[in-house]
PDB file of N, CA and C in Angstrom:
ATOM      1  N   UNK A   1     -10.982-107.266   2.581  1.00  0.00           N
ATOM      2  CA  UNK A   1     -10.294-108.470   2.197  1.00  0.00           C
ATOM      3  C   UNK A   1      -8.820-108.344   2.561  1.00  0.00           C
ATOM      4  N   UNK A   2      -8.139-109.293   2.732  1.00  0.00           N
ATOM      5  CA  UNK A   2      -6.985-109.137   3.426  1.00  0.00           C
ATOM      6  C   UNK A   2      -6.002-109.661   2.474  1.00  0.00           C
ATOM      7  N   UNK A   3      -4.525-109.302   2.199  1.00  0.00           N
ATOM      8  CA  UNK A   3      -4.461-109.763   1.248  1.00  0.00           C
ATOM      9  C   UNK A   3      -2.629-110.293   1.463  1.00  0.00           C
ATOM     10  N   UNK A   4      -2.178-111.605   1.658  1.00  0.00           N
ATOM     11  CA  UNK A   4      -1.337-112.175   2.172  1.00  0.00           C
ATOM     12  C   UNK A   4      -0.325-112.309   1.462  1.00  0.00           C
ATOM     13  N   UNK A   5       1.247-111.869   1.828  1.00  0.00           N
ATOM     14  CA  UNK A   5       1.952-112.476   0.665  1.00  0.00           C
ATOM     15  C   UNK A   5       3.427-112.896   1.167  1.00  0.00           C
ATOM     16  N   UNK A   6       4.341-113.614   0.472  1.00  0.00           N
ATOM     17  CA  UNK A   6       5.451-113.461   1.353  1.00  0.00           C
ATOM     18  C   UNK A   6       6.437-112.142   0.941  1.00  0.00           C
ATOM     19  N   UNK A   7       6.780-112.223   2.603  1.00  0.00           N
ATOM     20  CA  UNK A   7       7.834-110.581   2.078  1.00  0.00           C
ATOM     21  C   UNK A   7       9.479-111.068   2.457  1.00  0.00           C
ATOM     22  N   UNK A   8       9.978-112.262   2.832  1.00  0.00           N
ATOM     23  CA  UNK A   8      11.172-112.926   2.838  1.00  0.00           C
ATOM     24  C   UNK A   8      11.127-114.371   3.448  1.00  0.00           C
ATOM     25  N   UNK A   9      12.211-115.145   2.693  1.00  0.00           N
ATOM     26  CA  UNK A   9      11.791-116.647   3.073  1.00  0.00           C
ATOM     27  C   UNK A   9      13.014-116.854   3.740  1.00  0.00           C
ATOM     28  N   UNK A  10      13.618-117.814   4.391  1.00  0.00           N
ATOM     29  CA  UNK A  10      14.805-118.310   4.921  1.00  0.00           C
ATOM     30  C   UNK A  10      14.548-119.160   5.379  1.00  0.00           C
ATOM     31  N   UNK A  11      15.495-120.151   5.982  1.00  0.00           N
ATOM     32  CA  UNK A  11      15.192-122.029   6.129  1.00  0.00           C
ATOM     33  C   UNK A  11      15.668-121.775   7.851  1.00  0.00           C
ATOM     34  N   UNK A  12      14.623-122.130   8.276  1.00  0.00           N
ATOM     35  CA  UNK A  12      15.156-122.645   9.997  1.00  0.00           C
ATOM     36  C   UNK A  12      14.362-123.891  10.469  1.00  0.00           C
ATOM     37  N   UNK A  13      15.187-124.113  11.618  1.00  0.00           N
ATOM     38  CA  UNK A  13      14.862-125.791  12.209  1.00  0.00           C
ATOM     39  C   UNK A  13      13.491-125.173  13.296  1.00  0.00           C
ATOM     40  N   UNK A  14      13.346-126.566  13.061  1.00  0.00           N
ATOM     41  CA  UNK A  14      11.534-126.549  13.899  1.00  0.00           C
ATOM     42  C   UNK A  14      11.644-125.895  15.406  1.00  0.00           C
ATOM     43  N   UNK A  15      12.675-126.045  15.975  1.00  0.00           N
ATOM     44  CA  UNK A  15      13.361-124.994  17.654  1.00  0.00           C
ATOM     45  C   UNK A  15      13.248-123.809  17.175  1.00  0.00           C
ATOM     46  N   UNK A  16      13.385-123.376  16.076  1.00  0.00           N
ATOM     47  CA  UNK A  16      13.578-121.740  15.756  1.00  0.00           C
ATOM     48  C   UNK A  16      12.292-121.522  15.663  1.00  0.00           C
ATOM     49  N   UNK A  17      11.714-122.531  14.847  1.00  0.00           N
ATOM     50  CA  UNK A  17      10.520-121.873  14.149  1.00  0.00           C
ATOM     51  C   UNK A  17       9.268-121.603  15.567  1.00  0.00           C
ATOM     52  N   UNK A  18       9.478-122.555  16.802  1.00  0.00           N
ATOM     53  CA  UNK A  18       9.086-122.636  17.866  1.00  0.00           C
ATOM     54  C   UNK A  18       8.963-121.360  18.391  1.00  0.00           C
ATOM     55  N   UNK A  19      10.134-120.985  18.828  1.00  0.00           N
ATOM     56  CA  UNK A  19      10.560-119.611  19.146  1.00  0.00           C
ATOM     57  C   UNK A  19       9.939-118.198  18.294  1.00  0.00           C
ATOM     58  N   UNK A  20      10.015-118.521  17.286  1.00  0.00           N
ATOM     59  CA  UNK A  20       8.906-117.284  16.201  1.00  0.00           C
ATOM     60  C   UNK A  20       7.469-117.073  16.552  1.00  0.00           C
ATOM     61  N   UNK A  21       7.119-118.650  16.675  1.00  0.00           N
ATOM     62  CA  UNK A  21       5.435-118.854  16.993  1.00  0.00           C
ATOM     63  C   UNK A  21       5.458-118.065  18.181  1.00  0.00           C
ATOM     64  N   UNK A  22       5.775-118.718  19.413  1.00  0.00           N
ATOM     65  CA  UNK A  22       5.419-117.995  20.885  1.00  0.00           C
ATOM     66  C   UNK A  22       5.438-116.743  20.964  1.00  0.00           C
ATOM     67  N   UNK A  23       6.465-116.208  19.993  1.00  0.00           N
ATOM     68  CA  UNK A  23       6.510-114.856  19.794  1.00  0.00           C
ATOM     69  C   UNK A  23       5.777-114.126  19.724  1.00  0.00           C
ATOM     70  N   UNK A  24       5.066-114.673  18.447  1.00  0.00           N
ATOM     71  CA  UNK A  24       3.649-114.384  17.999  1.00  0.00           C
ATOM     72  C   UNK A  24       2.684-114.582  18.583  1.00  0.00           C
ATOM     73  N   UNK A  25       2.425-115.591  19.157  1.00  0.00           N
ATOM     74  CA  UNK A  25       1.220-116.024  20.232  1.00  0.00           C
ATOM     75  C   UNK A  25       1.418-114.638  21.381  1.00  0.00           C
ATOM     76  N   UNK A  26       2.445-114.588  21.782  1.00  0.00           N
ATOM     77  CA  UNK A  26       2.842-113.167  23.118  1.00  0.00           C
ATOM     78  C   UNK A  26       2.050-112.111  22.510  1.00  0.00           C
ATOM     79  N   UNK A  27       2.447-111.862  21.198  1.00  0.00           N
ATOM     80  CA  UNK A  27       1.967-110.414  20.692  1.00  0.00           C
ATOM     81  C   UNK A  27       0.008-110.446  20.243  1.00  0.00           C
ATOM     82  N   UNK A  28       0.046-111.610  20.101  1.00  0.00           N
ATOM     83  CA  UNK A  28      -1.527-111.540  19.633  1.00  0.00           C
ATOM     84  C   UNK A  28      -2.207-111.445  21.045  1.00  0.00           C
ATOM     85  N   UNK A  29      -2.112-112.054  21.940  1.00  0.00           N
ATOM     86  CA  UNK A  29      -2.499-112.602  23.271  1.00  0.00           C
ATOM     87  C   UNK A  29      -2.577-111.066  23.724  1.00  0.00           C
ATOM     88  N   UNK A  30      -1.088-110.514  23.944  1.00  0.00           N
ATOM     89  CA  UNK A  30      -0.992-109.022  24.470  1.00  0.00           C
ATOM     90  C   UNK A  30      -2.558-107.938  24.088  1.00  0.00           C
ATOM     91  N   UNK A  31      -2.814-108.038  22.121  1.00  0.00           N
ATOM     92  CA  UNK A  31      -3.318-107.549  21.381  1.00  0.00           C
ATOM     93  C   UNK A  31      -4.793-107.813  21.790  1.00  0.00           C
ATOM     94  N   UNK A  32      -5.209-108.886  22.207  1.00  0.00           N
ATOM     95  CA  UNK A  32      -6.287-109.608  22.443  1.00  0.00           C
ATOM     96  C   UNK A  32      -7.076-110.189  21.588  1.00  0.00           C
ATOM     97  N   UNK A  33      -6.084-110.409  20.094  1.00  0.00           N
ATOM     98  CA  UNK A  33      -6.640-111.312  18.927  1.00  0.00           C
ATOM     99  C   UNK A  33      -6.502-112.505  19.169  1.00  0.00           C
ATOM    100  N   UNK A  34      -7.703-112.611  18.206  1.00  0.00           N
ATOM    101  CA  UNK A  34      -8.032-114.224  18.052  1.00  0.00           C
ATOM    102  C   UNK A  34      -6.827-115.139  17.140  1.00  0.00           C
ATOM    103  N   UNK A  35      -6.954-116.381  18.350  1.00  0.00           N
ATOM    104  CA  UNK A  35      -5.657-117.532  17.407  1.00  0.00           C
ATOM    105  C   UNK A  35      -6.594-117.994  15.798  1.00  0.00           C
ATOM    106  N   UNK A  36      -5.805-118.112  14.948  1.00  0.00           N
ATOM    107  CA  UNK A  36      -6.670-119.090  13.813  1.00  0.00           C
ATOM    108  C   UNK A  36      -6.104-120.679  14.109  1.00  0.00           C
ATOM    109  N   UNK A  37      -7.249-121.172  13.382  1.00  0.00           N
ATOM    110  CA  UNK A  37      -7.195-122.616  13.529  1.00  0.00           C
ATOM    111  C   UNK A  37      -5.586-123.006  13.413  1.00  0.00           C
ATOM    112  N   UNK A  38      -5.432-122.565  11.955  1.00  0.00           N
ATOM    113  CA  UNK A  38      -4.000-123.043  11.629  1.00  0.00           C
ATOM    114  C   UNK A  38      -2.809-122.273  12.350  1.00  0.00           C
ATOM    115  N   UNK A  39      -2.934-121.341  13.180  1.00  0.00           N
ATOM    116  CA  UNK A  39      -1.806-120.645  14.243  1.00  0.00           C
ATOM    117  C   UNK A  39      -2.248-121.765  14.883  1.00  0.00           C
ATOM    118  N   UNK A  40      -3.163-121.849  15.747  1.00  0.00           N
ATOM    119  CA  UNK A  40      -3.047-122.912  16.724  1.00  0.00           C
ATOM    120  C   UNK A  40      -2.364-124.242  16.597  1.00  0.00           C
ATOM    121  N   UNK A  41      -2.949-125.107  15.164  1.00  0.00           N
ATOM    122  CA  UNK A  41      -2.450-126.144  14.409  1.00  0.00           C
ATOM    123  C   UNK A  41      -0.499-126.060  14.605  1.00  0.00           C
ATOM    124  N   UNK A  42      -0.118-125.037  14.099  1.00  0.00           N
ATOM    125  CA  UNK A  42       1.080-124.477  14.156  1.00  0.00           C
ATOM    126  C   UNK A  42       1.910-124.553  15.036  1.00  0.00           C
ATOM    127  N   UNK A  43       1.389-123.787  15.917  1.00  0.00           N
ATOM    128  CA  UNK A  43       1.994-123.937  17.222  1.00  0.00           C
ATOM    129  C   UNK A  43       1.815-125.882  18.122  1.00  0.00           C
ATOM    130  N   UNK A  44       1.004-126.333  17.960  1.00  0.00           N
ATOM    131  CA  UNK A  44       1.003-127.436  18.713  1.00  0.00           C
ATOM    132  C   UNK A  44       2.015-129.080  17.618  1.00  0.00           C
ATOM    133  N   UNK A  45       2.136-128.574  16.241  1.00  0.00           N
ATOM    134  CA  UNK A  45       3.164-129.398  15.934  1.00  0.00           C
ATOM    135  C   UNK A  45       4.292-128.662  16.239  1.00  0.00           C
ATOM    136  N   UNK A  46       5.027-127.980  16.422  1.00  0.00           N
ATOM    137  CA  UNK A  46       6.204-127.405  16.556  1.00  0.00           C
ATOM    138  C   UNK A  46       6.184-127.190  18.312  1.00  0.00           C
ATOM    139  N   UNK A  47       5.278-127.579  18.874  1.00  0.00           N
ATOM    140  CA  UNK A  47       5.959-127.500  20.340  1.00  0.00           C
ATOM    141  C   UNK A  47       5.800-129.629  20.036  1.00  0.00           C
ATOM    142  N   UNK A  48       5.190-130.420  19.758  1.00  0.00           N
ATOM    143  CA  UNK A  48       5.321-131.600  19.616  1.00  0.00           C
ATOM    144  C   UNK A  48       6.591-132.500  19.275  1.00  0.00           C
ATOM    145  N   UNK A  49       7.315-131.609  18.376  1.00  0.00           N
ATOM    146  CA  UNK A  49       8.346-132.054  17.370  1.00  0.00           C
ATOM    147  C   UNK A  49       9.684-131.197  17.832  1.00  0.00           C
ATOM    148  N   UNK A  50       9.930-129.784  17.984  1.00  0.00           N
ATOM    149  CA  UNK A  50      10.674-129.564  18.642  1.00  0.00           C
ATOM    150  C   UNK A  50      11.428-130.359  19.533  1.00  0.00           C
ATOM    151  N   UNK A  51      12.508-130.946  19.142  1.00  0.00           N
ATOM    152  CA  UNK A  51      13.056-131.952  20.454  1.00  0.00           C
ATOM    153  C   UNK A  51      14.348-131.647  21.145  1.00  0.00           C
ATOM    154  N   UNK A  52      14.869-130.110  20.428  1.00  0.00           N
ATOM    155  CA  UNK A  52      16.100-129.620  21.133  1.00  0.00           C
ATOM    156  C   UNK A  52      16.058-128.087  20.962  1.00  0.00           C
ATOM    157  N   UNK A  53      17.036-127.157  21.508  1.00  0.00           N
ATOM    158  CA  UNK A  53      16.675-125.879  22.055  1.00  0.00           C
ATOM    159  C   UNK A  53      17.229-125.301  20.322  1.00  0.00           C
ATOM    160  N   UNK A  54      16.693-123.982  20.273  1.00  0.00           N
ATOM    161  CA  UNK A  54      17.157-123.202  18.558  1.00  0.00           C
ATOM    162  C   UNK A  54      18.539-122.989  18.276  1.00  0.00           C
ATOM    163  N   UNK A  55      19.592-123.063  19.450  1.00  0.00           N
ATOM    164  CA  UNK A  55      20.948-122.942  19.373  1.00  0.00           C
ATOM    165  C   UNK A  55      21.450-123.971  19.390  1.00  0.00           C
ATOM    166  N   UNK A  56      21.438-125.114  19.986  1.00  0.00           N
ATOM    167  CA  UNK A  56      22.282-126.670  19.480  1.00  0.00           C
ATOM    168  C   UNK A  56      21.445-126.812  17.967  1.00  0.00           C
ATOM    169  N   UNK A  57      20.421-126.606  17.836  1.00  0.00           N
ATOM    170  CA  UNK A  57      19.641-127.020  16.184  1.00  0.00           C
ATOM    171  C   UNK A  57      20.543-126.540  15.439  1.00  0.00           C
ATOM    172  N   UNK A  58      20.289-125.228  15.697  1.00  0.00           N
ATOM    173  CA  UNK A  58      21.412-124.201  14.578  1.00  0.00           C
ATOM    174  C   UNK A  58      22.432-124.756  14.870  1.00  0.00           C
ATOM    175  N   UNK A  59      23.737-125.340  15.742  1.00  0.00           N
ATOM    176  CA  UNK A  59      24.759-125.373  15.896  1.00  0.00           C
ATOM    177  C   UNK A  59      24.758-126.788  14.872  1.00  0.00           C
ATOM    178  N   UNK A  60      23.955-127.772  14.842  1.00  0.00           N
ATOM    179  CA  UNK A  60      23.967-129.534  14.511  1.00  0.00           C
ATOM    180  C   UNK A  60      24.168-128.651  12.858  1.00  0.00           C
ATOM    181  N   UNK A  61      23.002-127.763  12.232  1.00  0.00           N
ATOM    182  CA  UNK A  61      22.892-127.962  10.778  1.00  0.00           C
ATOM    183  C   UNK A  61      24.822-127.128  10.372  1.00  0.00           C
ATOM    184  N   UNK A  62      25.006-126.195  11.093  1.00  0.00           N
ATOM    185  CA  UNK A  62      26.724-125.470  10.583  1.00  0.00           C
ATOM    186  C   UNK A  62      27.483-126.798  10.722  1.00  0.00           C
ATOM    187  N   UNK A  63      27.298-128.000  11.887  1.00  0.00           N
ATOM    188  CA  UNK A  63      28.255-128.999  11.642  1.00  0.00           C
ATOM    189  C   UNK A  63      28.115-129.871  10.754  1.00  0.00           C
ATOM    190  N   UNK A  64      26.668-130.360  10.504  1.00  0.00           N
ATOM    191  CA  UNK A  64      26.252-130.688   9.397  1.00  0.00           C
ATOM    192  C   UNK A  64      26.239-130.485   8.326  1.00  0.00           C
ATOM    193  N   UNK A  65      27.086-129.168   7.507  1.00  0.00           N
ATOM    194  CA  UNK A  65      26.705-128.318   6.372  1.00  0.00           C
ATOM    195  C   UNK A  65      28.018-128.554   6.075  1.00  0.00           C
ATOM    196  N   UNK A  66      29.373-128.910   7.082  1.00  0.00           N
ATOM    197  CA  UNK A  66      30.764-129.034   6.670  1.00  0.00           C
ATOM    198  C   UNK A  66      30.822-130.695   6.022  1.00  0.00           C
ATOM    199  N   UNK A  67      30.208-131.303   6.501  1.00  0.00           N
ATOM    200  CA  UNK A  67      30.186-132.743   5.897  1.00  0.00           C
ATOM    201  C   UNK A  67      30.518-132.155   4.318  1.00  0.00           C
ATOM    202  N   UNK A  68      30.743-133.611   3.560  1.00  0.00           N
ATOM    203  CA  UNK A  68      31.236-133.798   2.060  1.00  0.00           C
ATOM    204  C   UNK A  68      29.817-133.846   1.178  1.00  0.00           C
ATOM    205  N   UNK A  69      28.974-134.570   1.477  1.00  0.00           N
ATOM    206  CA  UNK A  69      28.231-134.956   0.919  1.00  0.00           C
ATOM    207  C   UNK A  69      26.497-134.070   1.174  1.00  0.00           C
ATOM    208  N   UNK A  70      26.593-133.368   2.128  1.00  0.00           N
ATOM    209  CA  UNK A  70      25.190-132.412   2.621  1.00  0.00           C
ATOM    210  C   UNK A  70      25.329-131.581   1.947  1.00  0.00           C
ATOM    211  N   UNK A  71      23.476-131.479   1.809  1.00  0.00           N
ATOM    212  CA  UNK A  71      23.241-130.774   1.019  1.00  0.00           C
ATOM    213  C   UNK A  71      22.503-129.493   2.530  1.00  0.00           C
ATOM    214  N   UNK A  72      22.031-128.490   1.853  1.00  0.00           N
ATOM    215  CA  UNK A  72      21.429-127.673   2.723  1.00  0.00           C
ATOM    216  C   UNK A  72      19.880-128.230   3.234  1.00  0.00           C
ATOM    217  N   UNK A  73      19.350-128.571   2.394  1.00  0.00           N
ATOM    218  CA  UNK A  73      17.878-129.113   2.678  1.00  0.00           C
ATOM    219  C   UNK A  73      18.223-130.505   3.498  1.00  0.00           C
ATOM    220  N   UNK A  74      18.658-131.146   3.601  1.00  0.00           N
ATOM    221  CA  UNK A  74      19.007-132.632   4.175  1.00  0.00           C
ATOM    222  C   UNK A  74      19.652-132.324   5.660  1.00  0.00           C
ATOM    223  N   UNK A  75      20.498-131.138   5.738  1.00  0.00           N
ATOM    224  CA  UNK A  75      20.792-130.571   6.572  1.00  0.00           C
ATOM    225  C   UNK A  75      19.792-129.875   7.650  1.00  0.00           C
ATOM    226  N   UNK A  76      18.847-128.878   6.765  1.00  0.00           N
ATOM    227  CA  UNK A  76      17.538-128.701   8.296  1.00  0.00           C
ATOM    228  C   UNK A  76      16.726-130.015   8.276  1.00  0.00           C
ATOM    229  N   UNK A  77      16.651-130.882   7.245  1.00  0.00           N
ATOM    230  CA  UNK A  77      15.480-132.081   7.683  1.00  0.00           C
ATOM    231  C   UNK A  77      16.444-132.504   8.909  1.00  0.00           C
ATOM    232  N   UNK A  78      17.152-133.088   8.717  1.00  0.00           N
ATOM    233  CA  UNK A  78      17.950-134.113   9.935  1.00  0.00           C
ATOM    234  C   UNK A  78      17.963-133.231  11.464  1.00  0.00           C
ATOM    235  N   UNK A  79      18.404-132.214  11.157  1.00  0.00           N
ATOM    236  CA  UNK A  79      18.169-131.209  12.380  1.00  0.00           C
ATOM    237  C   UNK A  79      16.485-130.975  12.897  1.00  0.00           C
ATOM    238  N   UNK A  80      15.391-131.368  11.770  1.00  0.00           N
ATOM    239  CA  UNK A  80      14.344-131.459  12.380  1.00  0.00           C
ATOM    240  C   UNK A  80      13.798-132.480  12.737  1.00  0.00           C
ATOM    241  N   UNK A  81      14.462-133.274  12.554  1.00  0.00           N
ATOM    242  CA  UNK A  81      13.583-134.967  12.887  1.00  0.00           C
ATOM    243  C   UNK A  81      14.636-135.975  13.623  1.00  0.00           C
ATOM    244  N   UNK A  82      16.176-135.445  13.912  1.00  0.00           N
ATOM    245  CA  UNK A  82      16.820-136.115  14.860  1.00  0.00           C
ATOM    246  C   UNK A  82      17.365-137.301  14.822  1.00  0.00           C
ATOM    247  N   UNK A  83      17.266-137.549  13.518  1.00  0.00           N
ATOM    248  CA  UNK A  83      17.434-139.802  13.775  1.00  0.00           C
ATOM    249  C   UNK A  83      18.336-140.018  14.504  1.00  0.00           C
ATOM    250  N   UNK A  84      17.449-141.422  15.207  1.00  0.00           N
ATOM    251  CA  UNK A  84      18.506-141.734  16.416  1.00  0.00           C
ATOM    252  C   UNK A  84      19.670-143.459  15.768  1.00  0.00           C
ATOM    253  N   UNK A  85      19.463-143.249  14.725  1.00  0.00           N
ATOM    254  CA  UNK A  85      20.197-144.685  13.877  1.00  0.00           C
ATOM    255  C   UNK A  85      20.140-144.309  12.655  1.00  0.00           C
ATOM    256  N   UNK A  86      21.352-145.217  12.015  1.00  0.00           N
ATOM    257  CA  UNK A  86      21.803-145.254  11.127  1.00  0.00           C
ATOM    258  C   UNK A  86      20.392-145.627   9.478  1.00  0.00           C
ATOM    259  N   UNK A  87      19.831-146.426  10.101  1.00  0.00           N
ATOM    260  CA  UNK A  87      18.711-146.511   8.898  1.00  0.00           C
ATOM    261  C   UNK A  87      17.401-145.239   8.995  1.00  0.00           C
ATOM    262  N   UNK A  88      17.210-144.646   9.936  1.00  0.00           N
ATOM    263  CA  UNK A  88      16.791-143.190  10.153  1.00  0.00           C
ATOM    264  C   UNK A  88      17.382-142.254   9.052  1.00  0.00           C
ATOM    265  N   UNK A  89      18.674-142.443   8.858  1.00  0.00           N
ATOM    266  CA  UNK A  89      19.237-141.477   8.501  1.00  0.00           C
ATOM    267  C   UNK A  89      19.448-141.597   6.799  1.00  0.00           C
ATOM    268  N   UNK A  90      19.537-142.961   6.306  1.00  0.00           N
ATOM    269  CA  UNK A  90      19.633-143.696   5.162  1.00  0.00           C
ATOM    270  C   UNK A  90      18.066-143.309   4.816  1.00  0.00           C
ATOM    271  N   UNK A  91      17.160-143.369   5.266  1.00  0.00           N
ATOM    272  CA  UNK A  91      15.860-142.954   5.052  1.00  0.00           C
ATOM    273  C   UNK A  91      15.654-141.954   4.518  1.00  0.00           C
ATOM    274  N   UNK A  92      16.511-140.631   4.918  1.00  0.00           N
ATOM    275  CA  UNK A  92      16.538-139.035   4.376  1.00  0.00           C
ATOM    276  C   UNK A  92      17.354-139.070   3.478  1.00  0.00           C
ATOM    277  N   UNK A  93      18.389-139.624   3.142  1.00  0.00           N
ATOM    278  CA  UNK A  93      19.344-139.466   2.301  1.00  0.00           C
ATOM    279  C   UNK A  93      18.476-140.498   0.900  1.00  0.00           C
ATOM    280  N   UNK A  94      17.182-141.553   1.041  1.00  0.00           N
ATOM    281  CA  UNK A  94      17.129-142.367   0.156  1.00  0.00           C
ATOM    282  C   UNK A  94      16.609-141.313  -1.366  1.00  0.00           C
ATOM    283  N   UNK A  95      16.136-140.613  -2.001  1.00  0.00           N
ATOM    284  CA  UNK A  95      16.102-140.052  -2.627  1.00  0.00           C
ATOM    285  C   UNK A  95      17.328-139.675  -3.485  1.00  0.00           C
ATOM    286  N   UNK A  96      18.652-139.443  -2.853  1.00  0.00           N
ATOM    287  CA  UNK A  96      20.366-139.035  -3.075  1.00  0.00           C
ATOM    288  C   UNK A  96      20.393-139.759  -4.380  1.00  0.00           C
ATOM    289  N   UNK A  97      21.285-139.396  -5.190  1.00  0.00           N
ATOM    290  CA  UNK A  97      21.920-140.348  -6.028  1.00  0.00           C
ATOM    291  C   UNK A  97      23.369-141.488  -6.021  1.00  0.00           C
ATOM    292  N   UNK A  98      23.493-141.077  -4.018  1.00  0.00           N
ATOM    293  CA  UNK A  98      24.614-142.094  -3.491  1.00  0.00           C
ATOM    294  C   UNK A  98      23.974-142.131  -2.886  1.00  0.00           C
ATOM    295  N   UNK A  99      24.653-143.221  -2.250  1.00  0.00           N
ATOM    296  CA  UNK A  99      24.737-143.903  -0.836  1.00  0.00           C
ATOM    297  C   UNK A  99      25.964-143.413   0.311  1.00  0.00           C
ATOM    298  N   UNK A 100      25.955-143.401   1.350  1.00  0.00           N
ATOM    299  CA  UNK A 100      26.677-143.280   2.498  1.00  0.00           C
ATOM    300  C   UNK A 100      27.240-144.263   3.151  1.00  0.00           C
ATOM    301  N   UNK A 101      28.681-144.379   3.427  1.00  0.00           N
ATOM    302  CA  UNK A 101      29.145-145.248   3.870  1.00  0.00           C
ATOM    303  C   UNK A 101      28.619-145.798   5.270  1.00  0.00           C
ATOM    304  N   UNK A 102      29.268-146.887   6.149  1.00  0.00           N
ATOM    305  CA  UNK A 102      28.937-146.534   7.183  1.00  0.00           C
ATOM    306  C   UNK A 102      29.588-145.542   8.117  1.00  0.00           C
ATOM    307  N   UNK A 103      30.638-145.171   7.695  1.00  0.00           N
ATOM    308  CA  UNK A 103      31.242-144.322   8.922  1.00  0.00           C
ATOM    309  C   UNK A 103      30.948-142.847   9.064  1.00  0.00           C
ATOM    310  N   UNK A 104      30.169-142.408   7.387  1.00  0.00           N
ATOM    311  CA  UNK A 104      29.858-141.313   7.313  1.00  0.00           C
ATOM    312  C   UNK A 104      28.607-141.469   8.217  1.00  0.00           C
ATOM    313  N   UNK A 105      27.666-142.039   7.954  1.00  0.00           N
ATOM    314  CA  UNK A 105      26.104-142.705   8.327  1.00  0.00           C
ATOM    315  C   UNK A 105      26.287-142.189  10.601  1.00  0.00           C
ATOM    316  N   UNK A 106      27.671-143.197  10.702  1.00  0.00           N
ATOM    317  CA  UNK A 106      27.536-142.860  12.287  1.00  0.00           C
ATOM    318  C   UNK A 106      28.445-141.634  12.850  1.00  0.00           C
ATOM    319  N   UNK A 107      29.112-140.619  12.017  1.00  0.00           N
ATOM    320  CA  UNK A 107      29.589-139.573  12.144  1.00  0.00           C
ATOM    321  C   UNK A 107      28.253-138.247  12.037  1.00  0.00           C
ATOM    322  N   UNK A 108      27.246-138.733  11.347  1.00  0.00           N
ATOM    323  CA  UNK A 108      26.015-137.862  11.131  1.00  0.00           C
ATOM    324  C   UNK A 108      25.165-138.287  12.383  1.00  0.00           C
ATOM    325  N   UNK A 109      24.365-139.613  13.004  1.00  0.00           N
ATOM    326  CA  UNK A 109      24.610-140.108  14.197  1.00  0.00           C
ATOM    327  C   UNK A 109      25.058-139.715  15.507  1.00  0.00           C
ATOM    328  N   UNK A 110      26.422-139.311  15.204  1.00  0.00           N
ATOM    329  CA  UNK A 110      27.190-138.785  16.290  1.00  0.00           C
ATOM    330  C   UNK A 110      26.695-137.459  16.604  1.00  0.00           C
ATOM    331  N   UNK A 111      26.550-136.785  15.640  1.00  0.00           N
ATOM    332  CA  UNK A 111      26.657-135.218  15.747  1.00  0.00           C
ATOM    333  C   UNK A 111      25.345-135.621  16.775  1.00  0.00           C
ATOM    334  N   UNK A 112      24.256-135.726  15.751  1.00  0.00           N
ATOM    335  CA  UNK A 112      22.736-135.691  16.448  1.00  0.00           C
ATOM    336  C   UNK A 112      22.597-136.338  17.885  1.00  0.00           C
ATOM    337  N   UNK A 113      23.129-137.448  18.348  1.00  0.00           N
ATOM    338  CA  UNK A 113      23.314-137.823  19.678  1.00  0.00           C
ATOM    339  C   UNK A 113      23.939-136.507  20.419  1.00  0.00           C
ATOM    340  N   UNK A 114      24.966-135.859  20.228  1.00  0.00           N
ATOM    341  CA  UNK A 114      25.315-135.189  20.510  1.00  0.00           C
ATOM    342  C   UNK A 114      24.968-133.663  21.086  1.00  0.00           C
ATOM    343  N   UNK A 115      23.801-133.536  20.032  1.00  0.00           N
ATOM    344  CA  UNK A 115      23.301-132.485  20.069  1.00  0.00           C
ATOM    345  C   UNK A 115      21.603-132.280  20.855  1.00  0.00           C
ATOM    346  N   UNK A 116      21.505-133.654  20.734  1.00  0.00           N
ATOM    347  CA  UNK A 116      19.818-133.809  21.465  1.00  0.00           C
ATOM    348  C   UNK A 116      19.927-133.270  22.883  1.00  0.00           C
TER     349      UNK A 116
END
C-alpha cells in the first residue's frame, strides 16, 4: 500500500506548475513508469491554461503583490487566468469586501497586458 502525504506546500502560477509536471513526465518516461490518469489529467490542463512563460508569471504576481489592495491569493489567481478587461478582473475581486476603482481595475489590466 502506498502511502501519500504532503511534505511542503507553496503557491505557484499555472507556468510554474507546467514546468514541475514536464519535469516529472521526463523522469517517469526516463524510468519507464506508467502516467496515472490524473498525471495525465494534470498535465493537459496546465499545458491548456498556461498562457505565459514561469518568469513573466512570477514577475506579474511581485508587481501585483505591491498594489494597495492585493491580497496573495488574488495575486496567483489573476496571474493564472490573465483577464483581459476590466469586468474579468471585478469578477476575482467580487467576493472582496471593496470594490476597485477604475484606475486601479486598468493599472491591474495594464500589468497583465503587459505581461502576456
Amino acid at each position: 500500500m502506498k502511502v501519500k502525504g504532503i511534505t511542503s506546500e507553496e503557491k505557484v502560477t499555472l507556468p510554474e506548475l507546467r514546468t514541475v509536471i514536464l519535469g516529472v513526465e521526463s523522469e517517469r518516461i526516463a524510468a519507464e513508469k506508467e502516467m496515472s490518469y490524473e498525471f495525465r489529467r494534470s498535465m493537459e490542463h496546465a499545458n491548456q491554461l498556461a498562457k505565459t512563460s514561469p518568469e513573466k508569471s512570477r514577475e506579474l504576481v511581485n508587481l501585483l503583490l505591491k498594489q494597495e489592495k492585493m491580497k496573495p491569493e488574488i495575486a496567483y489567481r489573476i496571474a493564472n487566468i490573465m483577464p483581459k478587461s476590466r469586468d474579468e478582473v471585478r469578477a476575482i475581486f467580487a467576493k472582496e469586501r471593496f470594490t476597485l476603482s477604475p484606475e486601479e481595475l486598468d493599472s491591474i489590466t495594464g500589468l497583465v497586458k503587459a505581461h502576456f
